[in-house]
Protein backbone atom coordinates (compact mmCIF):
# COMPACT_ATOMS: atom_id res chain seq x y z
CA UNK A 1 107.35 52.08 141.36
CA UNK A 2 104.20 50.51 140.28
CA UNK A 3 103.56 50.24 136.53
CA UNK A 4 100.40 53.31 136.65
CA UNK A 5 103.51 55.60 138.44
CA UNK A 6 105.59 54.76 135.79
CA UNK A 7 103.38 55.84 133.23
CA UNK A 8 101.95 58.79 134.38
CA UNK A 9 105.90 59.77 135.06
CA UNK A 10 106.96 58.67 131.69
CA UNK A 11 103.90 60.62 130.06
CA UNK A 12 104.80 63.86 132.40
CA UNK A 13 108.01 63.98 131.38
CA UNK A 14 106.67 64.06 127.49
CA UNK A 15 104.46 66.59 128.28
CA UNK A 16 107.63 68.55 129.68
CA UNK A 17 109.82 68.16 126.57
CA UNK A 18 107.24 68.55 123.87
CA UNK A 19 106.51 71.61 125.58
CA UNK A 20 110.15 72.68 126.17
CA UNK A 21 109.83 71.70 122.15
CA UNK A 22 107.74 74.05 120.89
CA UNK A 23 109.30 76.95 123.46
CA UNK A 24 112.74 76.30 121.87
CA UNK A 25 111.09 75.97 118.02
CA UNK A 26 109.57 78.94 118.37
CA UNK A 27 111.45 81.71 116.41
CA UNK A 28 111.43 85.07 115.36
CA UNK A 29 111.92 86.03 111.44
CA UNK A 30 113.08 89.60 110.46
CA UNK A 31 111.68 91.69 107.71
CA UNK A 32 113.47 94.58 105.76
CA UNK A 33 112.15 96.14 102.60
CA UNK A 34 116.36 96.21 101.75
CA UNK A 35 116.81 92.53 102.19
CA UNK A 36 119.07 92.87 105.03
CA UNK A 37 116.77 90.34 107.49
CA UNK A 38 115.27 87.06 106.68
CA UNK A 39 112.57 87.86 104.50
CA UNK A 40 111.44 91.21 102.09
CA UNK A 41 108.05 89.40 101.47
CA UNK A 42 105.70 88.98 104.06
CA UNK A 43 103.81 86.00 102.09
CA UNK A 44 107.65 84.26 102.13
CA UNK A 45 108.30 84.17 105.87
CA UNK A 46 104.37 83.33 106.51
CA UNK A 47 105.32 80.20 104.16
CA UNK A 48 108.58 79.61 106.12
CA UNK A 49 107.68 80.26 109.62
CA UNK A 50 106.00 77.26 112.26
CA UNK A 51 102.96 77.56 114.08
CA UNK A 52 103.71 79.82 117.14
CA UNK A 53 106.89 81.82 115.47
CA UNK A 54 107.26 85.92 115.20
CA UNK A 55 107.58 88.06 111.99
CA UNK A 56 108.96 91.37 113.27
CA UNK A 57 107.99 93.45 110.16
CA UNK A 58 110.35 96.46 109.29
CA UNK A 59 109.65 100.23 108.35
CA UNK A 60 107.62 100.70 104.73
CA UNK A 61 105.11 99.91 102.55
CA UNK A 62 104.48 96.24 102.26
CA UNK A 63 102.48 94.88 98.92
CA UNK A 64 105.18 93.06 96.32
CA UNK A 65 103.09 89.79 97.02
CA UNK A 66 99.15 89.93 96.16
CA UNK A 67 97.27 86.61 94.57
CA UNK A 68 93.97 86.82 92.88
CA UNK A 69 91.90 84.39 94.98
CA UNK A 70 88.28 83.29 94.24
CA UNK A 71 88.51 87.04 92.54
CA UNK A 72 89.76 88.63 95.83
CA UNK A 73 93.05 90.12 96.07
CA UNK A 74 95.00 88.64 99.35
CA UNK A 75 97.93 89.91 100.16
CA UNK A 76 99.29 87.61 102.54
CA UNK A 77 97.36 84.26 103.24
CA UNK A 78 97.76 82.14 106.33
CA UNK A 79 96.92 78.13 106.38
CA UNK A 80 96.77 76.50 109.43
CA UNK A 81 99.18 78.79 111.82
CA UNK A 82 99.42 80.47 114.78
CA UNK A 83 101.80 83.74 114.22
CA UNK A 84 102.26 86.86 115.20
CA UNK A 85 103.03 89.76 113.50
CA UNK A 86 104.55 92.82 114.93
CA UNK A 87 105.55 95.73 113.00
CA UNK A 88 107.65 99.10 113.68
CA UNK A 89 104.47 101.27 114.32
CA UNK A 90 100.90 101.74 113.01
CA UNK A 91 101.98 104.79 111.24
CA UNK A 92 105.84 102.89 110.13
CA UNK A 93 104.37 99.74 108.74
CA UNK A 94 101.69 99.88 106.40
CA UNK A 95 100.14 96.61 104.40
CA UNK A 96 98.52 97.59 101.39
CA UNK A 97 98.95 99.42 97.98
CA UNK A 98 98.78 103.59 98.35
CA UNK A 99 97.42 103.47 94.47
CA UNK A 100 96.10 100.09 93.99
CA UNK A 101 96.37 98.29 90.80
CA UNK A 102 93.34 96.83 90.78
CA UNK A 103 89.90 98.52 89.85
CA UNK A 104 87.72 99.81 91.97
CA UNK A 105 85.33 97.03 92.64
CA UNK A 106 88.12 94.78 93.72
CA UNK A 107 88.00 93.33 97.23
CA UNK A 108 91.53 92.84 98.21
CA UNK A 109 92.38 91.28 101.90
CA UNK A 110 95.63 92.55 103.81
CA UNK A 111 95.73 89.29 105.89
CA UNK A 112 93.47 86.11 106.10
CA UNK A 113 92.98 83.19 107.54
CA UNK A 114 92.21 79.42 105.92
CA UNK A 115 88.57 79.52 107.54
CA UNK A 116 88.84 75.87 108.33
CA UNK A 117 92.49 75.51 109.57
CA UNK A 118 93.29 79.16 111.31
CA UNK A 119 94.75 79.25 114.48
CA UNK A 120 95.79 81.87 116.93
CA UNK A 121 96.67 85.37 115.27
CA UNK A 122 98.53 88.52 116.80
CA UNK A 123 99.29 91.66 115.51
CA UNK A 124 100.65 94.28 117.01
CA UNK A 125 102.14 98.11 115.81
CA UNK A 126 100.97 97.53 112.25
CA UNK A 127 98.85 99.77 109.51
CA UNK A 128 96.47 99.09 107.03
CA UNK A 129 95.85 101.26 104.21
CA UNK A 130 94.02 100.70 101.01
CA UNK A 131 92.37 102.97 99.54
CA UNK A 132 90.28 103.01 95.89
CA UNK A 133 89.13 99.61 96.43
CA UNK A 134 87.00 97.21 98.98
CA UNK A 135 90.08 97.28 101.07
CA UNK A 136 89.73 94.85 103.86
CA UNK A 137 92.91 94.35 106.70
CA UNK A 138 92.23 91.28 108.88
CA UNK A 139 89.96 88.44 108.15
CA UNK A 140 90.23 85.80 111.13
CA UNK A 141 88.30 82.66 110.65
CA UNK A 142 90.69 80.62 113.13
CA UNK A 143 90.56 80.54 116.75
CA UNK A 144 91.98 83.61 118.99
CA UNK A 145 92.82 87.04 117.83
CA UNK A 146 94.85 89.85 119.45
CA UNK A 147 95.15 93.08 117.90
CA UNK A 148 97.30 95.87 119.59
CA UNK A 149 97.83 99.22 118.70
CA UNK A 150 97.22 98.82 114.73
CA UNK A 151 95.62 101.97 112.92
CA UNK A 152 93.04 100.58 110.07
CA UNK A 153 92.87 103.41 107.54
CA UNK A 154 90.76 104.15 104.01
CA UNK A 155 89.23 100.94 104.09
CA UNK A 156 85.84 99.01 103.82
CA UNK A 157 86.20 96.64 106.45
CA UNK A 158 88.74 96.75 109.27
CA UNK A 159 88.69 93.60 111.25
CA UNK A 160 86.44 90.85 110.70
CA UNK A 161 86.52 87.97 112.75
CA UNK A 162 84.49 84.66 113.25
CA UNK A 163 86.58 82.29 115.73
CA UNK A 164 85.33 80.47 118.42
CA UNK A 165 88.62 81.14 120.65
CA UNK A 166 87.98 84.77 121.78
CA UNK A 167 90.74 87.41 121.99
CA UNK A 168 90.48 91.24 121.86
CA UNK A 169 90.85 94.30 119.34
CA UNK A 170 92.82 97.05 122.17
CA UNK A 171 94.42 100.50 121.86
CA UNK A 172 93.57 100.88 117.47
CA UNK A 173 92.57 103.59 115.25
CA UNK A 174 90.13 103.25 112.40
CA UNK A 175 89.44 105.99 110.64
CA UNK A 176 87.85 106.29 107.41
CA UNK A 177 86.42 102.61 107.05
CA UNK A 178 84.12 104.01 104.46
CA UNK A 179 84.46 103.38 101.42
CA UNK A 180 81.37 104.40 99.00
CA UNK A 181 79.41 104.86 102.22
CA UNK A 182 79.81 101.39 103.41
CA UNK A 183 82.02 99.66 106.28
CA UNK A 184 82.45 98.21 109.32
CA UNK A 185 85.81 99.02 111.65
CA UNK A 186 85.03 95.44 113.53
CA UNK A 187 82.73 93.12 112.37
CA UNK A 188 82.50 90.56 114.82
CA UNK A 189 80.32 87.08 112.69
CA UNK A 190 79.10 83.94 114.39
CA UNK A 191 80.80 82.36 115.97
CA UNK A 192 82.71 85.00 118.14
CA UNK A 193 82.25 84.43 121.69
CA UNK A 194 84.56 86.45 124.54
CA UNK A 195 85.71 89.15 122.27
CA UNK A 196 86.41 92.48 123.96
CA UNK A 197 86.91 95.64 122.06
CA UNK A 198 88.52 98.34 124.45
CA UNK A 199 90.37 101.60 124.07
CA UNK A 200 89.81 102.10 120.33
CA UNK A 201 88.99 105.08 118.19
CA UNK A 202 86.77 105.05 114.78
CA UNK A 203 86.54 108.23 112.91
CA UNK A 204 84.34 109.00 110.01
CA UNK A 205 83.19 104.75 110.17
CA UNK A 206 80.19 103.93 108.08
CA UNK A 207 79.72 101.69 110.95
CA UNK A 208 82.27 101.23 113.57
CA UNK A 209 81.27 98.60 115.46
CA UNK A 210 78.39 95.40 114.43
CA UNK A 211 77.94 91.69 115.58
CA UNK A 212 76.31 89.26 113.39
CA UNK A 213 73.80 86.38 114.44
CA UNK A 214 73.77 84.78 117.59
CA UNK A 215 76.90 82.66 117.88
CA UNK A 216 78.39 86.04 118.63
CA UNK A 217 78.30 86.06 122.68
CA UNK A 218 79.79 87.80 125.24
CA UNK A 219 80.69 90.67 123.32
CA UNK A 220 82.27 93.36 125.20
CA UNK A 221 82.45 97.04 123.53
CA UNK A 222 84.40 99.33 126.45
CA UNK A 223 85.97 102.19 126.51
CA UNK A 224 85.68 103.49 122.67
CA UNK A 225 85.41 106.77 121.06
CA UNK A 226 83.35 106.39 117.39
CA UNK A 227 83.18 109.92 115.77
CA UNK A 228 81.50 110.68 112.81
CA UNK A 229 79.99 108.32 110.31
CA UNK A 230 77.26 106.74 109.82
CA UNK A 231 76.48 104.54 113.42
CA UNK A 232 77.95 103.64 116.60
CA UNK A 233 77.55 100.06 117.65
CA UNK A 234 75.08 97.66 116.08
CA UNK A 235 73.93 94.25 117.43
CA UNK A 236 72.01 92.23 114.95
CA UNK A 237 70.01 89.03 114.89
CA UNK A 238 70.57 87.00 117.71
CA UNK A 239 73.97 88.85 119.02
CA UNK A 240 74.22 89.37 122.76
CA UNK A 241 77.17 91.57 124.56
CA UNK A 242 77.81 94.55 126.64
CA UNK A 243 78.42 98.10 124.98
CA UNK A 244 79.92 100.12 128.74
CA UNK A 245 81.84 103.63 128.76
CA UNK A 246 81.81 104.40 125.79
CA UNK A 247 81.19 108.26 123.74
CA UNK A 248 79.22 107.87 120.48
CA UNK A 249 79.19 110.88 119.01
CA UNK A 250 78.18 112.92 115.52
CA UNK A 251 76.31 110.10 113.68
CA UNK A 252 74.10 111.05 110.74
CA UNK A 253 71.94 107.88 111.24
CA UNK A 254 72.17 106.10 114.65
CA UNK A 255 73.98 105.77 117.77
CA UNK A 256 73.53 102.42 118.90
CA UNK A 257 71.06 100.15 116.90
CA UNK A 258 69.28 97.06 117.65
CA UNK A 259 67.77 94.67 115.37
CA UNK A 260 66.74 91.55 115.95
CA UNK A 261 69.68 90.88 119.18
CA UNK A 262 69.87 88.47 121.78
CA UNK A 263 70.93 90.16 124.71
CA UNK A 264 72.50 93.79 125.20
CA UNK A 265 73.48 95.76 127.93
CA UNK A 266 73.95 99.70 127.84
CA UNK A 267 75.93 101.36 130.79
CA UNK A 268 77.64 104.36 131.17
CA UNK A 269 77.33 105.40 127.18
CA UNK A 270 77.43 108.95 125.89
CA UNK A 271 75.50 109.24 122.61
CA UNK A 272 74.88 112.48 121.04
CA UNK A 273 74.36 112.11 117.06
CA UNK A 274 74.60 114.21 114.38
CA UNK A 275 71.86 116.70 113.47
CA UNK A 276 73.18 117.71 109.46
CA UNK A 277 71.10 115.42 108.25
CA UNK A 278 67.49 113.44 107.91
CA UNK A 279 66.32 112.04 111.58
CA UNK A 280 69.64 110.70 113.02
CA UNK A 281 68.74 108.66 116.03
CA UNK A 282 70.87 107.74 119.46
CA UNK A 283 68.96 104.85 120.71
CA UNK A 284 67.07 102.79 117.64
CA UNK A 285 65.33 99.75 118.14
CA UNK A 286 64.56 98.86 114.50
CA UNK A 287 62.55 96.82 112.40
CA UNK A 288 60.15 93.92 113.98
CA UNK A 289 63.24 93.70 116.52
CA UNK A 290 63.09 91.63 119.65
CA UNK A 291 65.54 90.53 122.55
CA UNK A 292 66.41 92.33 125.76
CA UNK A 293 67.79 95.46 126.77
CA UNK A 294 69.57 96.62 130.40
CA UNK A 295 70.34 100.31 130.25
CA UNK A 296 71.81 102.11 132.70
CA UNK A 297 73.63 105.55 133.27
CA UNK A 298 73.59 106.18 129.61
CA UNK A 299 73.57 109.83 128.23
CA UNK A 300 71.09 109.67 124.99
CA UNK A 301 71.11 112.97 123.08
CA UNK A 302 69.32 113.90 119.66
CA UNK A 303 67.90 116.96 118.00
CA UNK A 304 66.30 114.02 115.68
CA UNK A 305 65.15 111.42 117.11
CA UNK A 306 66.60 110.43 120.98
CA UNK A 307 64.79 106.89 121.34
CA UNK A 308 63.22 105.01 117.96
CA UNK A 309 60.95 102.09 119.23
CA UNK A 310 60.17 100.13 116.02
CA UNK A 311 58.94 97.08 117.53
CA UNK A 312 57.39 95.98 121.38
CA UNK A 313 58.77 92.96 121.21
CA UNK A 314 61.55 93.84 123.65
CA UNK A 315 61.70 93.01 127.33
CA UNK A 316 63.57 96.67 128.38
CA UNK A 317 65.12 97.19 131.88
CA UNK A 318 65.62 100.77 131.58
CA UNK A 319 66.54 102.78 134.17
CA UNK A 320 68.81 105.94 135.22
CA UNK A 321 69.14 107.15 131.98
CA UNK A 322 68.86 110.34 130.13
CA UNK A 323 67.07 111.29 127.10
CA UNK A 324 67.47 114.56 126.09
CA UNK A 325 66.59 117.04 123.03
CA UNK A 326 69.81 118.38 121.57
CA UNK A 327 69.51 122.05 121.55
CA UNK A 328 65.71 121.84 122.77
CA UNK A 329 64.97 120.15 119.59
CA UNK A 330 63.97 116.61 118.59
CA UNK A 331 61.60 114.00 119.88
CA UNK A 332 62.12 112.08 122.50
CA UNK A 333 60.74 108.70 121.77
CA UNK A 334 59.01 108.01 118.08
CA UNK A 335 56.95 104.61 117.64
CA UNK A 336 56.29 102.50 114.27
CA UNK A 337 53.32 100.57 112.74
CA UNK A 338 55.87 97.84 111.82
CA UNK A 339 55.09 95.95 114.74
CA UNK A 340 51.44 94.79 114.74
CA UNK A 341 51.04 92.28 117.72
CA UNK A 342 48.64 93.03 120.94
CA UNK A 343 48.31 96.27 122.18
CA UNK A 344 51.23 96.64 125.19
CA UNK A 345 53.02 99.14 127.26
CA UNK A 346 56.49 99.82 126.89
CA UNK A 347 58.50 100.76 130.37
CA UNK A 348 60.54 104.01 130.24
CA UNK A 349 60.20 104.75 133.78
CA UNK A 350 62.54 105.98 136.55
CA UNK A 351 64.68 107.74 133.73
CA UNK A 352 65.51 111.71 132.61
CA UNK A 353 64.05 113.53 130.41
CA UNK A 354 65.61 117.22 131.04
CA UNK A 355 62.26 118.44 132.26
CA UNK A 356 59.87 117.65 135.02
CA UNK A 357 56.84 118.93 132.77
CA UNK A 358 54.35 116.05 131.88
CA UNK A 359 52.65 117.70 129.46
CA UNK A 360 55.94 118.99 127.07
CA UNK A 361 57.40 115.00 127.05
CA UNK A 362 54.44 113.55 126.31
CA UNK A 363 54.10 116.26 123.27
CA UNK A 364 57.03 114.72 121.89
CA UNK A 365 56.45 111.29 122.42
CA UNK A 366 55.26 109.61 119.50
CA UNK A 367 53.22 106.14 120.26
CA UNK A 368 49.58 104.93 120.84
CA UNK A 369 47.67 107.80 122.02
CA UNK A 370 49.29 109.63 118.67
CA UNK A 371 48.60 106.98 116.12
CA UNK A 372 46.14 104.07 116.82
CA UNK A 373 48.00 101.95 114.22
CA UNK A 374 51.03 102.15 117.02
CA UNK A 375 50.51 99.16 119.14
CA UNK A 376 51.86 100.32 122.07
CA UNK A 377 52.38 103.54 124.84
CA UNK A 378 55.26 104.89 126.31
CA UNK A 379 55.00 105.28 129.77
CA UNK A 380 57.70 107.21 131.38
CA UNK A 381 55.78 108.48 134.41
CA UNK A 382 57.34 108.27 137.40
CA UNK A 383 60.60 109.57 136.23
CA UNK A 384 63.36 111.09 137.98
CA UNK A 385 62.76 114.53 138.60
CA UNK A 386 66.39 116.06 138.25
CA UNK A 387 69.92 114.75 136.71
CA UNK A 388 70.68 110.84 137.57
CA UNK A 389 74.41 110.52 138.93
CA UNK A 390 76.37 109.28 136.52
CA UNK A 391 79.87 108.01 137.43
CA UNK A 392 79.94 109.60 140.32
CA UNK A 393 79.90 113.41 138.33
CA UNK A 394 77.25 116.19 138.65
CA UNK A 395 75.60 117.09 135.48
CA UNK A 396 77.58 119.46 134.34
CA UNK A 397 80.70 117.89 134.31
CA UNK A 398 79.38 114.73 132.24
CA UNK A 399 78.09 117.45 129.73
CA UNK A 400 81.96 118.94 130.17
CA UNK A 401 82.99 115.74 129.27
CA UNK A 402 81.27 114.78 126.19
CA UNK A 403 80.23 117.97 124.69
CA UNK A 404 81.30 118.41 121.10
């Protein structure tokens, strides 16, 4: 055998036991509120276990460990780790005080990462409940996250995460991230790249889903119910991904806002917002926004505002879609002096409006010919002249669907 043979054998067979290594190291640790498995702290096994072990997390209500940290309470703190954590249900396990003793204004953390030494993170069949402070569950600053089936409850932040290594957020319940009309269910911060929210529900969210900045890329929203609250999905300056399938429904402000994004794509959405209060919206583009939009198949529904163009610094590629008054009511599309560049045209074409007449969209189309100080029209003409296919449905059983 020549000596390069040799080498490469000797370094293959390394490869093989280190790896055989860490399968064999890896280990599961047992928690019981009675003391009858490994650990009753979480915070203890976390300081016990390796990189790449399990904490199987008993029945209860977990909080006899909490440190005051740069004037944060954290609960359980991970340095430089890959774990997972898997409890007996989202309704069995609960992290977090059910009266805190902390005041109000205290921002407590269920479970964080170091920010410069986080690794991999799992969690599976857990809940998160704090309630009567800035309760946050999961701050990930390390590399890949997995959440599973976890139900995020009375809190002001649900899962924020700002890793590099992807990972997804499947099958959870938030409801009531909202505390003092503030909150995010996932808050996804640069840099997050290949995340993929799917099959979650947010109820009563101040906002359910937002991305931050544009290391936040290929951002995938699927799937998702978000009732109530205050918005749907928000993608905000410089943050690209894909919002597809998903119903947005009973919003007091918006549906799904833009500001400022990269890239977004829109298919297959059902937004209907709220109409209890002010001008709630189901398709904003706010501020002096710019960036690019694909929409297709998407179901846009307000008796307040449907479409809010604050800025025509947008390349659109709209098509298919539907914008429709909620009960007859409502405009359709409603412009803004906030942006003040050169007089353009902005390209609704080819889409729905719920009537064929001209005259009655254009009466509730807000832009240019309305307001000189509007630097741009909408032109929507030709558009389709009946319902658009969506999903392969007639009309009326998408409105069967989605109808509240």
């Amino acid at each position: 055998m020549s000596g390069r043979r040799w080498l490469l054998g000797v370094l293959g067979a390394v490869a093989i036991l280190s790896a055989s290594a860490e399968l064999v190291a890896a280990r599961t640790w047992y928690l019981e509120k009675d003391g009858s498995g490994d650990f009753a702290v979480i915070q203890e096994a976390v300081d016990a276990a390796a990189s790449g072990d399990t904490l199987r997390i008993g029945p209860g209500r977990w909080y006899e460990h909490w440190v005051i940290m740069n004037g944060e309470v954290v609960y359980t703190a991970i340095y430089g780790k890959s774990l997972t954590f898997i409890g007996a249900g989202p309704t069995t396990t609960i992290i977090g005080h059910e009266t805190p003793p902390f005041p109000p204004s205290t921002v407590g953390w269920a479970i964080g990462t170091d920010p410069y030494t986080g690794g991999t993170s799992r969690f599976e069949d857990l809940g998160f409940d704090m309630p009567g402070i800035h309760g946050k569950a999961i701050r990930h600053n390390g590399n890949r996250i997995e959440v599973r089936n976890c139900r995020f409850t009375r809190l002001s932040e649900g899962v924020f995460t700002a890793g590099i290594g992807g990972g997804f957020i499947r099958d959870c319940e938030f409801i009531d991230v909202n505390y003092n009309n503030g909150g995010v269910g996932v808050c996804a911060y640069t840099p997050a790249r290949d995340l993929l929210i799917e099959d979650c529900t947010f109820t009563n969210c101040h906002q359910a889903f937002r991305a931050d900045w544009d290391g936040c890329q290929d951002i995938t929203v699927q799937n998702c119910v978000m009732t109530g609250g205050g918005s749907g999905v928000w993608f905000v300056s410089g943050a690209s991904g894909t919002v597809r399938n998903c119903t947005i429904t009973g919003q007091s402000l918006f549906g799904i806002p833009l500001d400022r994004f990269g890239l977004v794509v829109l298919e297959d959405n059902y937004v209907s917002v709220a109409t209890t209060a002010g001008d709630p919206t189901a398709f904003a583009v706010v501020n002096p926004a710019y960036g690019t939009i694909v929409a297709r198949n998407n179901v846009f529904e307000s008796s307040g505002r449907v479409v809010l163009m604050a800025s025509a610094r947008v390349n659109l590629d709209c098509r298919n879609n539907h914008f429709l008054q909620r009960d007859g009511q409502g405009w359709f599309v409603v412009g803004s002096t906030v942006y003040t560049g050169p007089l353009v045209n902005l390209d609704l074409t080819g889409n729905y409006w719920g009537t064929t007449d001209v005259d009655y969209i254009s009466q509730w189309i807000h832009d240019g010919h309305d307001d000189p100080q509007i630097r741009y029209y909408i032109d929507f003409v030709p558009m389709a002249d009946g319902p658009v296919p969506i999903e392969q449905k007639t009309w009326s059983e998408v409105k069967g669907l989605f109808r509240e």
